[in-house]
C-alpha atoms as a PDB file:
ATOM      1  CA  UNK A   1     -22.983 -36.351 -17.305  1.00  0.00           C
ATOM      2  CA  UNK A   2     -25.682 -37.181 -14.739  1.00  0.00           C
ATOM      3  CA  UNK A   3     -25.204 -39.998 -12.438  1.00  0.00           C
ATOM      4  CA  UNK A   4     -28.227 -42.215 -11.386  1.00  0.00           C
ATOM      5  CA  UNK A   5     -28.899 -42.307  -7.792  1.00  0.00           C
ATOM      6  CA  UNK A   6     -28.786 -45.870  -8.123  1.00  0.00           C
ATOM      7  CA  UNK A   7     -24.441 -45.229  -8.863  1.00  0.00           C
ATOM      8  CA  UNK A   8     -24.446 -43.302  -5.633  1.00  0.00           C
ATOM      9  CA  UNK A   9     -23.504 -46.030  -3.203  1.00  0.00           C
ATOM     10  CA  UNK A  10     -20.461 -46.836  -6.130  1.00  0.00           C
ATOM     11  CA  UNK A  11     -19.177 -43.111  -5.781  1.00  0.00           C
ATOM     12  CA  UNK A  12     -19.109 -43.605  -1.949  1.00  0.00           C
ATOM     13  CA  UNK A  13     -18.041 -46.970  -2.294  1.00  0.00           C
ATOM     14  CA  UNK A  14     -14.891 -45.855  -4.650  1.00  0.00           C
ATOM     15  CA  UNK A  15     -14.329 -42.945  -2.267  1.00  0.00           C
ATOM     16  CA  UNK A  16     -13.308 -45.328   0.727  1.00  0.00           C
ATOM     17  CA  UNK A  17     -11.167 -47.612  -1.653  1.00  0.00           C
ATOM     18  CA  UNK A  18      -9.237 -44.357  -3.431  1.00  0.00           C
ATOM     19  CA  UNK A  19      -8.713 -43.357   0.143  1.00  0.00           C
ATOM     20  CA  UNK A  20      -7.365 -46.382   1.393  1.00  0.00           C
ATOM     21  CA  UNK A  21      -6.159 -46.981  -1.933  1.00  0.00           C
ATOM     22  CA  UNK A  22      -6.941 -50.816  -0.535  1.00  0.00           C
ATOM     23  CA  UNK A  23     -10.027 -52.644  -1.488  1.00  0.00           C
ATOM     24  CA  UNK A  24      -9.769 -54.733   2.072  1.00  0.00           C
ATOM     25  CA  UNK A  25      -9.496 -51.897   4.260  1.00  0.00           C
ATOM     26  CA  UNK A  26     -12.519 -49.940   2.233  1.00  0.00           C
ATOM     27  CA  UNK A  27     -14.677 -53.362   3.005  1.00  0.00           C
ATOM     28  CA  UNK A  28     -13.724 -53.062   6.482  1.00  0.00           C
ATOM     29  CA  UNK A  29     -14.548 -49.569   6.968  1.00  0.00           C
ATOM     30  CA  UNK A  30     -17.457 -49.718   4.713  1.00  0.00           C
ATOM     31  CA  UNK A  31     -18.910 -53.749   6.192  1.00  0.00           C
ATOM     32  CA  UNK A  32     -18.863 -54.732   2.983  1.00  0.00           C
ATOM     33  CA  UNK A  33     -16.719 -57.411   1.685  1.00  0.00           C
ATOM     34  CA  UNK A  34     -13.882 -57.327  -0.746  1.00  0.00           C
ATOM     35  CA  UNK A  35     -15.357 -58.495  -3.472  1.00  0.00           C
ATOM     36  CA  UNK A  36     -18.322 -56.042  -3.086  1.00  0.00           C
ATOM     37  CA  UNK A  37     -15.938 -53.414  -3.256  1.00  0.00           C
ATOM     38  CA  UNK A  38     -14.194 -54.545  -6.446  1.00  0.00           C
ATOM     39  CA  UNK A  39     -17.963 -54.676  -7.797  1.00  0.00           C
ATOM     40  CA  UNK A  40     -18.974 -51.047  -7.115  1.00  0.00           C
ATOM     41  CA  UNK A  41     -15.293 -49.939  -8.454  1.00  0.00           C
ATOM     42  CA  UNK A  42     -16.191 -51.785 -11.878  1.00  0.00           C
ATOM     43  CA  UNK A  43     -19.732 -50.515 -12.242  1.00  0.00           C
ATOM     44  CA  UNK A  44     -18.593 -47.018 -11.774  1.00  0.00           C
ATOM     45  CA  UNK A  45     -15.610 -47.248 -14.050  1.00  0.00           C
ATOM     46  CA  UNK A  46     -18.164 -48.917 -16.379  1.00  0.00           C
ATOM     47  CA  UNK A  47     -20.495 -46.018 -16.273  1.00  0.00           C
ATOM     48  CA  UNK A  48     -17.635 -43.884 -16.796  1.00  0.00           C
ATOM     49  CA  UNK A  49     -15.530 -45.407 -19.319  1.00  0.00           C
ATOM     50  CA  UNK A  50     -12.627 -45.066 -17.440  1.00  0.00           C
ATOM     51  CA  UNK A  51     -10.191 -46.860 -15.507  1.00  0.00           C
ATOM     52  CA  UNK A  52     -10.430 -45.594 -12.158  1.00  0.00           C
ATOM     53  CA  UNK A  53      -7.403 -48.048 -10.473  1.00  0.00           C
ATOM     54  CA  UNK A  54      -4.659 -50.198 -11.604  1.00  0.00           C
ATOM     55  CA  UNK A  55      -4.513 -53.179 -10.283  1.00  0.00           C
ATOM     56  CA  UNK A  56      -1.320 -54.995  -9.105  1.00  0.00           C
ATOM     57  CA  UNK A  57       0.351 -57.710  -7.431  1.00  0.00           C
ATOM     58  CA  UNK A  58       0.797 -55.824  -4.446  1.00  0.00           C
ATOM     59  CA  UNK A  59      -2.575 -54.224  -4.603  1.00  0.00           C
ATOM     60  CA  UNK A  60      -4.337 -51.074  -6.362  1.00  0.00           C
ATOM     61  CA  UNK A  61      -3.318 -47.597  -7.192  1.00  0.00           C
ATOM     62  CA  UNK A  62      -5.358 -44.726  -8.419  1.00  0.00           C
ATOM     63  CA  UNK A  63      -5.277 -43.716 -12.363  1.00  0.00           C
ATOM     64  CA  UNK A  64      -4.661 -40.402 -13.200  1.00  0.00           C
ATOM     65  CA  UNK A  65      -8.360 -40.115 -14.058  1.00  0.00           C
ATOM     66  CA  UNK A  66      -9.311 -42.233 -10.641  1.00  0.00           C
ATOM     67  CA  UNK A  67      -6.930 -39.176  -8.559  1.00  0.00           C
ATOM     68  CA  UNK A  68      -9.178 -36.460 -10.327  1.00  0.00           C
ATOM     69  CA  UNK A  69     -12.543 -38.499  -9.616  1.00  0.00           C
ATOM     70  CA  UNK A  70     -11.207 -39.438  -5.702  1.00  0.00           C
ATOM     71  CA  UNK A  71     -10.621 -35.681  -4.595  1.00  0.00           C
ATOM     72  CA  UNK A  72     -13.926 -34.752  -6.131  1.00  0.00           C
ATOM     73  CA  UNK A  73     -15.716 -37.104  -4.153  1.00  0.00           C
ATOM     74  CA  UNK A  74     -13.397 -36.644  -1.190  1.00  0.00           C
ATOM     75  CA  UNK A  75     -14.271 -32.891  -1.494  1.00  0.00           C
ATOM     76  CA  UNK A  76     -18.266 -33.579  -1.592  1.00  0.00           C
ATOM     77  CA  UNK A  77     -18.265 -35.833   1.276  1.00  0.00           C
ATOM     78  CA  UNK A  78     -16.725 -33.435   3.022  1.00  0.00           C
ATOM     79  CA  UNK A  79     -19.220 -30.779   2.529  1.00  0.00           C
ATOM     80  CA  UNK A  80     -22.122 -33.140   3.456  1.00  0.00           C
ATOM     81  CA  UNK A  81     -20.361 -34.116   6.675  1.00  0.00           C
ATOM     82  CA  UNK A  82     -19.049 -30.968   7.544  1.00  0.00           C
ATOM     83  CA  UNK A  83     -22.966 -30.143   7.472  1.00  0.00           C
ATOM     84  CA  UNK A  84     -24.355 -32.849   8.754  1.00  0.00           C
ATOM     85  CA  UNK A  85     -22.220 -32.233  11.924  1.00  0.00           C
ATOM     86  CA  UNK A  86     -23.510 -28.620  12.221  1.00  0.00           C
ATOM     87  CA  UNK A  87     -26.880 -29.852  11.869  1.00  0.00           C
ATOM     88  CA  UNK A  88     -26.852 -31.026  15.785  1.00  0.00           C
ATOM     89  CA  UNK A  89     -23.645 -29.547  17.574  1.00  0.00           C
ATOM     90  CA  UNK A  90     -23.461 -30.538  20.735  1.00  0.00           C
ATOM     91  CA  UNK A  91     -22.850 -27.617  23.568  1.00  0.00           C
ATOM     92  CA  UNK A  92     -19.082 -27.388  25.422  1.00  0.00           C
ATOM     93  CA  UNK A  93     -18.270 -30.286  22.657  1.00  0.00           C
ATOM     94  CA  UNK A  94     -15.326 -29.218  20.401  1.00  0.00           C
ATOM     95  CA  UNK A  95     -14.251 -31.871  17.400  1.00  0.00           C
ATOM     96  CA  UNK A  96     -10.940 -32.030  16.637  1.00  0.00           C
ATOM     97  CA  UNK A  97      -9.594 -34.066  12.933  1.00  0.00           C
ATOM     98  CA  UNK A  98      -6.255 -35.137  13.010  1.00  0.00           C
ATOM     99  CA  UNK A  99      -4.672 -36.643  10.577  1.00  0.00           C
ATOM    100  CA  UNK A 100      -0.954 -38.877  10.976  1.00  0.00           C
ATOM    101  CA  UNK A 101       1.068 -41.917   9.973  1.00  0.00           C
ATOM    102  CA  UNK A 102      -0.786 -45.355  11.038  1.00  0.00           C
ATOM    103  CA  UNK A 103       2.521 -46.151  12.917  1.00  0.00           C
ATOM    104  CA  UNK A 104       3.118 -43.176  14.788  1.00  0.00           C
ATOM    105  CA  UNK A 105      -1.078 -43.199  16.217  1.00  0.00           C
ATOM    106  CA  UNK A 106      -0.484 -47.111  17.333  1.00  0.00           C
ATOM    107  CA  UNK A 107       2.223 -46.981  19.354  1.00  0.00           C
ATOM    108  CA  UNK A 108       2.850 -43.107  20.110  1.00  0.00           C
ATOM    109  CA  UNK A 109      -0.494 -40.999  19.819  1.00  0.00           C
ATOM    110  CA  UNK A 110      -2.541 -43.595  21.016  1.00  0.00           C
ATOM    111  CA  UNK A 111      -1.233 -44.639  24.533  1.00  0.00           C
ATOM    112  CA  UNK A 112      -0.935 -41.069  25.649  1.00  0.00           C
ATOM    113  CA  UNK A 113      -4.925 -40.324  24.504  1.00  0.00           C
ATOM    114  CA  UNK A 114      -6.245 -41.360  27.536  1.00  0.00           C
ATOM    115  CA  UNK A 115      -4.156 -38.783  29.630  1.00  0.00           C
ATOM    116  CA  UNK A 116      -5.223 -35.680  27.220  1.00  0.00           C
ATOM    117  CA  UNK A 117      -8.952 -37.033  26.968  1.00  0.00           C
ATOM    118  CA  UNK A 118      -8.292 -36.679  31.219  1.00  0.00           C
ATOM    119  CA  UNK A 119      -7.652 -33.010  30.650  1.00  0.00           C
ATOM    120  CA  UNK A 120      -9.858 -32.239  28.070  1.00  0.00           C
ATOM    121  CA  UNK A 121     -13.013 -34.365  28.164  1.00  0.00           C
ATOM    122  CA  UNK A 122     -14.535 -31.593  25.848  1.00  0.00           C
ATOM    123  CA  UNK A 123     -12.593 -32.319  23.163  1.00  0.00           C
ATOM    124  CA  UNK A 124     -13.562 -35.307  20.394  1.00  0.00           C
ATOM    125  CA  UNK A 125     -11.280 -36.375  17.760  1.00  0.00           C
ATOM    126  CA  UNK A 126     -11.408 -37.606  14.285  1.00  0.00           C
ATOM    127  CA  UNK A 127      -8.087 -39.757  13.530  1.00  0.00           C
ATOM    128  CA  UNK A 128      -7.307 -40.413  10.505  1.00  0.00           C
ATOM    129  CA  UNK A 129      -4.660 -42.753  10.059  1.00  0.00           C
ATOM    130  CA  UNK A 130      -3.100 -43.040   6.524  1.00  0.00           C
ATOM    131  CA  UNK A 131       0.615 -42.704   4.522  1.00  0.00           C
ATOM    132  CA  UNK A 132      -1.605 -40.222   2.067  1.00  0.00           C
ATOM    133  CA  UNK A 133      -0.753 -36.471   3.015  1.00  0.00           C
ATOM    134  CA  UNK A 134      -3.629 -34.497   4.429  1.00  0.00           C
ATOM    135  CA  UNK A 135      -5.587 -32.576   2.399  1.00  0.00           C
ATOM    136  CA  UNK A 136      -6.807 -29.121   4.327  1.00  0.00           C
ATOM    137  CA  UNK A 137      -9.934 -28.578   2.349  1.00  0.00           C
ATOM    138  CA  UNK A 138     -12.764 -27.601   3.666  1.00  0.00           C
ATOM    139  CA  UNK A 139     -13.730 -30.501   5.942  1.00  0.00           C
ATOM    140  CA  UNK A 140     -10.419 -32.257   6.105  1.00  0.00           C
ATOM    141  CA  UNK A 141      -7.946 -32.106   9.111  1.00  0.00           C
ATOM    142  CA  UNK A 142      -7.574 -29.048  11.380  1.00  0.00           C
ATOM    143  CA  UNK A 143      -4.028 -31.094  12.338  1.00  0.00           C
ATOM    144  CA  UNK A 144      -1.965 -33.237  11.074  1.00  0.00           C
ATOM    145  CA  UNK A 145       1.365 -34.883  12.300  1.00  0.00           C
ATOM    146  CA  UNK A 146       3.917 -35.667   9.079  1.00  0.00           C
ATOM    147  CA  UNK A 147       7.626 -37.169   9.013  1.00  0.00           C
ATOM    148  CA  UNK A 148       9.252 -35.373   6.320  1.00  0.00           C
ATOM    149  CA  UNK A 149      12.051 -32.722   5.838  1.00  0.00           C
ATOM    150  CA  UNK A 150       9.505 -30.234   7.640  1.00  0.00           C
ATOM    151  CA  UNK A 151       8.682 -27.420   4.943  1.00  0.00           C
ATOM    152  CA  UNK A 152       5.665 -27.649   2.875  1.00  0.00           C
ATOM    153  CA  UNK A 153       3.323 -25.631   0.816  1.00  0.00           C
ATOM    154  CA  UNK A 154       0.996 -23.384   2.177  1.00  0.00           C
ATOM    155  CA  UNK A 155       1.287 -25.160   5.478  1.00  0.00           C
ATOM    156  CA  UNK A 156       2.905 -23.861   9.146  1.00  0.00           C
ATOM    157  CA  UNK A 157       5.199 -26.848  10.412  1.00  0.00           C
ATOM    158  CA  UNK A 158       5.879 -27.098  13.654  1.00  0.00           C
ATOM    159  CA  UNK A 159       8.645 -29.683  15.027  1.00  0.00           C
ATOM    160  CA  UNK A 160       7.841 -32.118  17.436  1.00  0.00           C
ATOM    161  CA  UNK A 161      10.728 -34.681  17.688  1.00  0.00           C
ATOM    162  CA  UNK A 162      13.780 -36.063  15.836  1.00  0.00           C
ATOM    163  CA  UNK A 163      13.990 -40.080  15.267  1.00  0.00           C
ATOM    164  CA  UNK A 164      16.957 -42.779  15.058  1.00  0.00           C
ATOM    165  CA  UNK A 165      17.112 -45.779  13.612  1.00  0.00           C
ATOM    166  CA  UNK A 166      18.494 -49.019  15.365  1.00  0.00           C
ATOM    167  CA  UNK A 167      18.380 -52.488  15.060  1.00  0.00           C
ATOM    168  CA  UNK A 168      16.151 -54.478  17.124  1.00  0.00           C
ATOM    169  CA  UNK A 169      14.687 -58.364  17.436  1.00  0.00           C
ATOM    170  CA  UNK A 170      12.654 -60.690  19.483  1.00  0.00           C
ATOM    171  CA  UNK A 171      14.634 -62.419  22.353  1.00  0.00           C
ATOM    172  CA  UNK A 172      13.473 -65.705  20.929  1.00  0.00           C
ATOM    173  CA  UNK A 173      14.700 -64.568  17.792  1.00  0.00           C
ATOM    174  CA  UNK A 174      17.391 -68.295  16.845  1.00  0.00           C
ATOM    175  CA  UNK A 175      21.017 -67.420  16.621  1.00  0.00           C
ATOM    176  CA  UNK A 176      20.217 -64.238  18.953  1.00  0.00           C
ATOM    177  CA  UNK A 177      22.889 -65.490  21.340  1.00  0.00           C
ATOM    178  CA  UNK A 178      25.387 -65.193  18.923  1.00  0.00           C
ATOM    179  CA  UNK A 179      24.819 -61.388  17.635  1.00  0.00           C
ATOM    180  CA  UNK A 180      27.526 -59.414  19.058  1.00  0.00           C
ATOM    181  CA  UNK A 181      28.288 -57.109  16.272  1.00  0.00           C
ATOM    182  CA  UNK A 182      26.875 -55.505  13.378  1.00  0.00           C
ATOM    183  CA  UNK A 183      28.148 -57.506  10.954  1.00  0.00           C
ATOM    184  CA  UNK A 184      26.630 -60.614  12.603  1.00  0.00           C
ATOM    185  CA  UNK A 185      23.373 -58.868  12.326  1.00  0.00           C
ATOM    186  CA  UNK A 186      23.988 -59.645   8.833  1.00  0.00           C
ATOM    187  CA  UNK A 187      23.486 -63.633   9.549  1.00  0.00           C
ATOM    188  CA  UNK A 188      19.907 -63.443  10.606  1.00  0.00           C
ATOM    189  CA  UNK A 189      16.869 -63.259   8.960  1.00  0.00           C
ATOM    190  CA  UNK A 190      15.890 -59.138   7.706  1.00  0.00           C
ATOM    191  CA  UNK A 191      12.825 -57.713   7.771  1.00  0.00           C
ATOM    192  CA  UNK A 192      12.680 -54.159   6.002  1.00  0.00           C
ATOM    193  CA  UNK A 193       9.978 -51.169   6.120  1.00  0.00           C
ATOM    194  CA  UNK A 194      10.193 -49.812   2.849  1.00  0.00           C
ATOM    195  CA  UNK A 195      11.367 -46.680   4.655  1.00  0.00           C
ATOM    196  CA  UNK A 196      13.722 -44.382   2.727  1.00  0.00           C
ATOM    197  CA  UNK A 197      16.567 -45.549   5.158  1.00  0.00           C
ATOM    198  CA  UNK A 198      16.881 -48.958   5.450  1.00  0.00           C
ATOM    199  CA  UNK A 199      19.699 -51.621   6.487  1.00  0.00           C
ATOM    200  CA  UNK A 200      22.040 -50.489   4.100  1.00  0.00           C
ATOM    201  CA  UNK A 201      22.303 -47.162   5.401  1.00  0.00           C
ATOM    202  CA  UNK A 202      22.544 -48.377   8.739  1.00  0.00           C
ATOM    203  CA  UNK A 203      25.071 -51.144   7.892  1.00  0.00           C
ATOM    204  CA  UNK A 204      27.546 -48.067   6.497  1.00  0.00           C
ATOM    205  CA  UNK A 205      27.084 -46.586   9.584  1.00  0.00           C
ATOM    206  CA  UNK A 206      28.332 -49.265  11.443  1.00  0.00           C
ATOM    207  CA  UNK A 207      31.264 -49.294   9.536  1.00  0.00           C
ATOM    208  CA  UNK A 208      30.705 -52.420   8.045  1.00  0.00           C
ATOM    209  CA  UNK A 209      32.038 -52.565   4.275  1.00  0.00           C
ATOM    210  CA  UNK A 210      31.813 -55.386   1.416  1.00  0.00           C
ATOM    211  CA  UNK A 211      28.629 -57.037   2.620  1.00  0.00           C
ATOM    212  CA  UNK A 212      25.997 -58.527  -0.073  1.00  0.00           C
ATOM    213  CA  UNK A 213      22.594 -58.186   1.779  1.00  0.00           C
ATOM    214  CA  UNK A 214      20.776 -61.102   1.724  1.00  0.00           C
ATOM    215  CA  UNK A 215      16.639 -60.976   0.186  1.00  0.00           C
ATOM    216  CA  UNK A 216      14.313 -59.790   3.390  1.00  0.00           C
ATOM    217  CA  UNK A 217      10.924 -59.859   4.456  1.00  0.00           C
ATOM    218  CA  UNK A 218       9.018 -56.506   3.721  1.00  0.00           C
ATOM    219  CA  UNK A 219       6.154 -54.693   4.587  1.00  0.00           C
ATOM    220  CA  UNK A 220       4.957 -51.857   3.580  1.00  0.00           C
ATOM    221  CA  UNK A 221       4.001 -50.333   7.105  1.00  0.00           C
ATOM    222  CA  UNK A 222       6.502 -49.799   9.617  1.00  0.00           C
ATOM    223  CA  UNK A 223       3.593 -51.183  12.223  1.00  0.00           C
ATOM    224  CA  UNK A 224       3.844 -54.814  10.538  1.00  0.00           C
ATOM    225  CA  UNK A 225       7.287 -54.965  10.541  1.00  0.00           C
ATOM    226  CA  UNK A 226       7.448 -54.471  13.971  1.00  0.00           C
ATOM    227  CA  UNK A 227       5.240 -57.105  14.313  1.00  0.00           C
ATOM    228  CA  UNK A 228       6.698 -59.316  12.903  1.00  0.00           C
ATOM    229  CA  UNK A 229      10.192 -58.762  14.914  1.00  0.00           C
ATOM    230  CA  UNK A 230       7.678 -59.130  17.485  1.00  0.00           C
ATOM    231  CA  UNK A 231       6.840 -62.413  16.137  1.00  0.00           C
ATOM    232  CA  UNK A 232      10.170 -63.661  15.850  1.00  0.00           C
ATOM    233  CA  UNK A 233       9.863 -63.231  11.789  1.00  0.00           C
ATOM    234  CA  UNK A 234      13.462 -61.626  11.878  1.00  0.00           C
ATOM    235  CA  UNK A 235      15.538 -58.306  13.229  1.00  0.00           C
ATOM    236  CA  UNK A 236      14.163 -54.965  11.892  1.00  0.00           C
ATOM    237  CA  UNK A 237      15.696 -51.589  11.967  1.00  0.00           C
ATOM    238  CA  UNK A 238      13.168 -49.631  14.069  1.00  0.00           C
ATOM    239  CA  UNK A 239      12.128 -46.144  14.817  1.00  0.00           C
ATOM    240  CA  UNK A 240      12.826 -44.403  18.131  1.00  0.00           C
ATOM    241  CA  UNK A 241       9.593 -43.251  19.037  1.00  0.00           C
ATOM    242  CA  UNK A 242       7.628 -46.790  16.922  1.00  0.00           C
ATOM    243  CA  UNK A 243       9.930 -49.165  19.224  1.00  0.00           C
ATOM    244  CA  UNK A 244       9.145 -47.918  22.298  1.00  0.00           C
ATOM    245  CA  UNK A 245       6.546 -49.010  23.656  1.00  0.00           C
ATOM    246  CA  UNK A 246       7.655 -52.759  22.338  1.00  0.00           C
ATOM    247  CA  UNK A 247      10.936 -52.335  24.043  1.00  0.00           C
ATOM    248  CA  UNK A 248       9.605 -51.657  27.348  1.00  0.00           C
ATOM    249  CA  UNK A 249       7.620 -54.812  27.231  1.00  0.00           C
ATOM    250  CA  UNK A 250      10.591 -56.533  26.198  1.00  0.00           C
ATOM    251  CA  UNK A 251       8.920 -58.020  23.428  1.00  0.00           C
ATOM    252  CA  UNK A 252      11.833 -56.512  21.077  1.00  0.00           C
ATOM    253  CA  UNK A 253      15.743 -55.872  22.514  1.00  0.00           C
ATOM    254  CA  UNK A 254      18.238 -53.584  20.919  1.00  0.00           C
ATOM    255  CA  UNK A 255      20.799 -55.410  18.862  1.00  0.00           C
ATOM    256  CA  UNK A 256      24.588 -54.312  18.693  1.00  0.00           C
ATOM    257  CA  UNK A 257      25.351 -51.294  17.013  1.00  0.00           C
ATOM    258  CA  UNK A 258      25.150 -47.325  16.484  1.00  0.00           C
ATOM    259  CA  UNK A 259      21.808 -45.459  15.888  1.00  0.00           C
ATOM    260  CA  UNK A 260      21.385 -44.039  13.001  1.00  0.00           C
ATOM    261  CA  UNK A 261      19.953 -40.659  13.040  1.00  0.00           C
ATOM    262  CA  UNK A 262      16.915 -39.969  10.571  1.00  0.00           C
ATOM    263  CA  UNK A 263      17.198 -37.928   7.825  1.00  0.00           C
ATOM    264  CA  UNK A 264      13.405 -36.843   8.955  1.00  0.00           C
ATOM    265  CA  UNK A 265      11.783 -35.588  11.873  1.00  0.00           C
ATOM    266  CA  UNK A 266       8.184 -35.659  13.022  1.00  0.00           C
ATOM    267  CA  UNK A 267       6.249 -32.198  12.332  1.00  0.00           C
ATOM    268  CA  UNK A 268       2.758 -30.555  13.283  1.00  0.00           C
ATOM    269  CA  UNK A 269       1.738 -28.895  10.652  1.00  0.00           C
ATOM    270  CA  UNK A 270      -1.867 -26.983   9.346  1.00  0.00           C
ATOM    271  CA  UNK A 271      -2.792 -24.482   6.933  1.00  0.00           C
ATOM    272  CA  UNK A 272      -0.837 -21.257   6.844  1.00  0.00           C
ATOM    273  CA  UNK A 273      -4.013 -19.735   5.911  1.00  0.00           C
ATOM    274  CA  UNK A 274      -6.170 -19.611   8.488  1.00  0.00           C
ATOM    275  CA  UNK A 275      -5.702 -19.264  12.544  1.00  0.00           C
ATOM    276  CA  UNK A 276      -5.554 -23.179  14.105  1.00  0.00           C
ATOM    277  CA  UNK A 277      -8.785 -23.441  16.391  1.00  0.00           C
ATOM    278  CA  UNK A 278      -8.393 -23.296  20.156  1.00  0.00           C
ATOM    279  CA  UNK A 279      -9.223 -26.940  20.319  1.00  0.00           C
ATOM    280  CA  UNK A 280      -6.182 -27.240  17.594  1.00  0.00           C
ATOM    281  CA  UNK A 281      -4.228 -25.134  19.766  1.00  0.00           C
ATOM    282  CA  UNK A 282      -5.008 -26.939  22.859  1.00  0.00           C
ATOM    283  CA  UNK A 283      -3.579 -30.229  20.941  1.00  0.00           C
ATOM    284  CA  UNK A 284      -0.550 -28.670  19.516  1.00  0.00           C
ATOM    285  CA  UNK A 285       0.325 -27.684  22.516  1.00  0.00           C
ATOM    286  CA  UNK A 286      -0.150 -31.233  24.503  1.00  0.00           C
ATOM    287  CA  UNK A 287       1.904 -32.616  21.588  1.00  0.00           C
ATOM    288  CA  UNK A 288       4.891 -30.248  21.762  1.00  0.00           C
ATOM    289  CA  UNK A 289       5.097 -31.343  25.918  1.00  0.00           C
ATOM    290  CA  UNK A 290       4.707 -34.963  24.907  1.00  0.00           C
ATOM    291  CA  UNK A 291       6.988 -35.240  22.639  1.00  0.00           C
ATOM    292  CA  UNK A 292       9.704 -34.340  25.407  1.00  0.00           C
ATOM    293  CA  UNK A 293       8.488 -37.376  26.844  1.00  0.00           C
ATOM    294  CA  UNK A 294      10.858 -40.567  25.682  1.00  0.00           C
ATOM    295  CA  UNK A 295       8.483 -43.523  27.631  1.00  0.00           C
ATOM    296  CA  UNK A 296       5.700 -44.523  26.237  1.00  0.00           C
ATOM    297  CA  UNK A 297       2.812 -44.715  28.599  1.00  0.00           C
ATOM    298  CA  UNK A 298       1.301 -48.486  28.831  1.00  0.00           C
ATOM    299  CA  UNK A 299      -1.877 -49.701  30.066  1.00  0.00           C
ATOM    300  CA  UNK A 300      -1.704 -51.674  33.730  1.00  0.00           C
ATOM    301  CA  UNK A 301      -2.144 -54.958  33.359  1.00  0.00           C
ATOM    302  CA  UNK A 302      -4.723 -56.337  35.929  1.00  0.00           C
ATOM    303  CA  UNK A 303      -3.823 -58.362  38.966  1.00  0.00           C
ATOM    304  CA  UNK A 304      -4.736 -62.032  38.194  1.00  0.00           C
ATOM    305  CA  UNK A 305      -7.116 -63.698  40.574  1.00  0.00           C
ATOM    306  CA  UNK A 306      -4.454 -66.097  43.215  1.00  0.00           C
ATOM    307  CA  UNK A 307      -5.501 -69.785  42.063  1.00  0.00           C
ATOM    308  CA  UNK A 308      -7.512 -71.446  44.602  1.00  0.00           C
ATOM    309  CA  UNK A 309      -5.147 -73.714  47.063  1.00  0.00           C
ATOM    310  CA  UNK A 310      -3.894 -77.161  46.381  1.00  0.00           C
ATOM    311  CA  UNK A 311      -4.959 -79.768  48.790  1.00  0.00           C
ATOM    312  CA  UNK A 312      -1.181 -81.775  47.418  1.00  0.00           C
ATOM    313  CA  UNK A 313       1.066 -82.015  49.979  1.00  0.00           C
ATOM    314  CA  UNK A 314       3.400 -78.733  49.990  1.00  0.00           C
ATOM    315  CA  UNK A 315       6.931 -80.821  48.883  1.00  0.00           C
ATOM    316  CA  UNK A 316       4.852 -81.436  45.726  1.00  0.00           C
ATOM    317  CA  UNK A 317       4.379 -77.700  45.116  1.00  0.00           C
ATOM    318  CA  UNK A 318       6.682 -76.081  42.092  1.00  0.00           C
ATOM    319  CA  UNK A 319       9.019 -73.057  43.473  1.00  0.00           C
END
């Protein structure tokens, strides 16, 4: 079947929206707007005869058919990018793809970037942030960091760090003040991850037995539940290395209780294949040292300007 070049921008558009497997987030990335999106989708499964996603409540998922169309499209792109970039290489510049959870980049990777970019201004990255695994075609990630059991097809694993899993709220969270054991964690409002251990696992391990769970707030992304802790939406069970840096601003405190250790741990991995390149290397490397590091690095926060003095009499003046 040939497609018109008039059902090209579709194809790209449908690429971004299988990838995201979001219409919202293929708008953003694309400046488009939802709706757009949804149009392109429909033309091209229209053209095709096909239904390319299935559309829920909760949002879209790929077809069967959509999943063989999406990595056909994802490989192609990734031809005509991989030579577009050769086209024009820059000298001493080395490009780097990684790919990892959204979670783990916001409040792990990223704050520690600016201290590698320090040490290695010849290196660019690519981050892809996204709960899909990496695919290691040709074009795709020369990296990427995965929480899993740490063994996977055709792909060298290397382990980074361990995580736990604790309890944790806003300090304005109401009826804080009265949470001094895991079972009166049980009393305030939940919010869950969606994570394959979640407050009933925990609440075993705490040793507390016959308790009925009551409905929670959930989000899909372990990043928005933490925000909403943050928020003062409820008490989340957090990840070690996700809670961080939100601890040490003290927007979130640890709640009574035992950690519970994950039954996952966070990985390096790339194709067994073929040799990682030195700029690959060089990254691997800076990972395996950071992840000995349990602080999270956090941007200074500027001096404020004094205000200018008060001509009111100094017995007026607050303490």
């Amino acid at each position: 079947m040939n497609l018109r070049p008039t059902l090209l921008p579709a194809l790209g558009v449908f690429a971004a929206a299988a990838r995201h497997q979001n219409f919202a987030h293929a708008a953003e990335e694309l400046h488009l707007t939802a709706s757009a999106v949804s149009h392109h989708v429909r033309k091209l499964e229209s053209l095709l005869g096909a239904r390319l996603f299935l559309r829920h409540a909760r949002g879209v998922s790929l077809t069967p058919e959509g999943r063989q169309l999406a990595d056909a499209a994802s490989a192609a792109l990734a031809d005509v990018a991989a030579v577009a970039g050769n086209l024009q290489p820059v000298a001493g510049i080395s490009v780097l793809r990684i790919s990892t959870l959204h979670s783990l980049a916001y409040c792990w990777l990223l704050p520690r970037l600016p201290a590698f970019f320090a040490a290695h201004p010849h290196v660019r990255l690519e981050v892809d942030a996204s709960p899909a695994l990496a695919r290691f075609e040709e074009g795709g990630p020369d990296l990427a960091i995965r929480y899993g059991p740490g063994h996977w097809p055709r792909l060298t694993a290397h382990h980074l760090m361990d995580d736990e899993l604790f309890p944790v709220a806003s300090p304005a969270l109401p009826g804080l003040a009265g949470t001094r054991t895991p079972r009166d964690i049980a009393a305030l409002p939940l919010v869950s991850d969606m994570g394959l251990q979640g407050w009933r696992d925990w609440f075993q391990a705490a040793g507390v037995r016959g308790l009925s769970l009551p409905p929670m707030h959930t989000f899909c992304d372990s990043t928005d539940a933490m925000r909403a802790a943050v928020y003062g939406i409820g008490a989340v069970l957090a990840r070690t290395h996700v809670a961080q840096p939100y601890l040490q601003r003290y927007e979130l405190v640890r709640l009574p209780g035992p950690a519970l250790k994950a039954r996952f741990a966070y990985y390096a991995v790339h194709p067994s294949h073929r040799a990682p390149s030195p700029a690959a290397m060089l990254f691997l490397d800076w990972l395996k040292q950071q992840a000995l590091e349990p602080r999270t690095p956090l941007p200074e926060t500027p001096h404020r300007a004094r205000p200018a003095a008060s001509s009111a009499p100094r017995s007026h003046r607050h303490a």
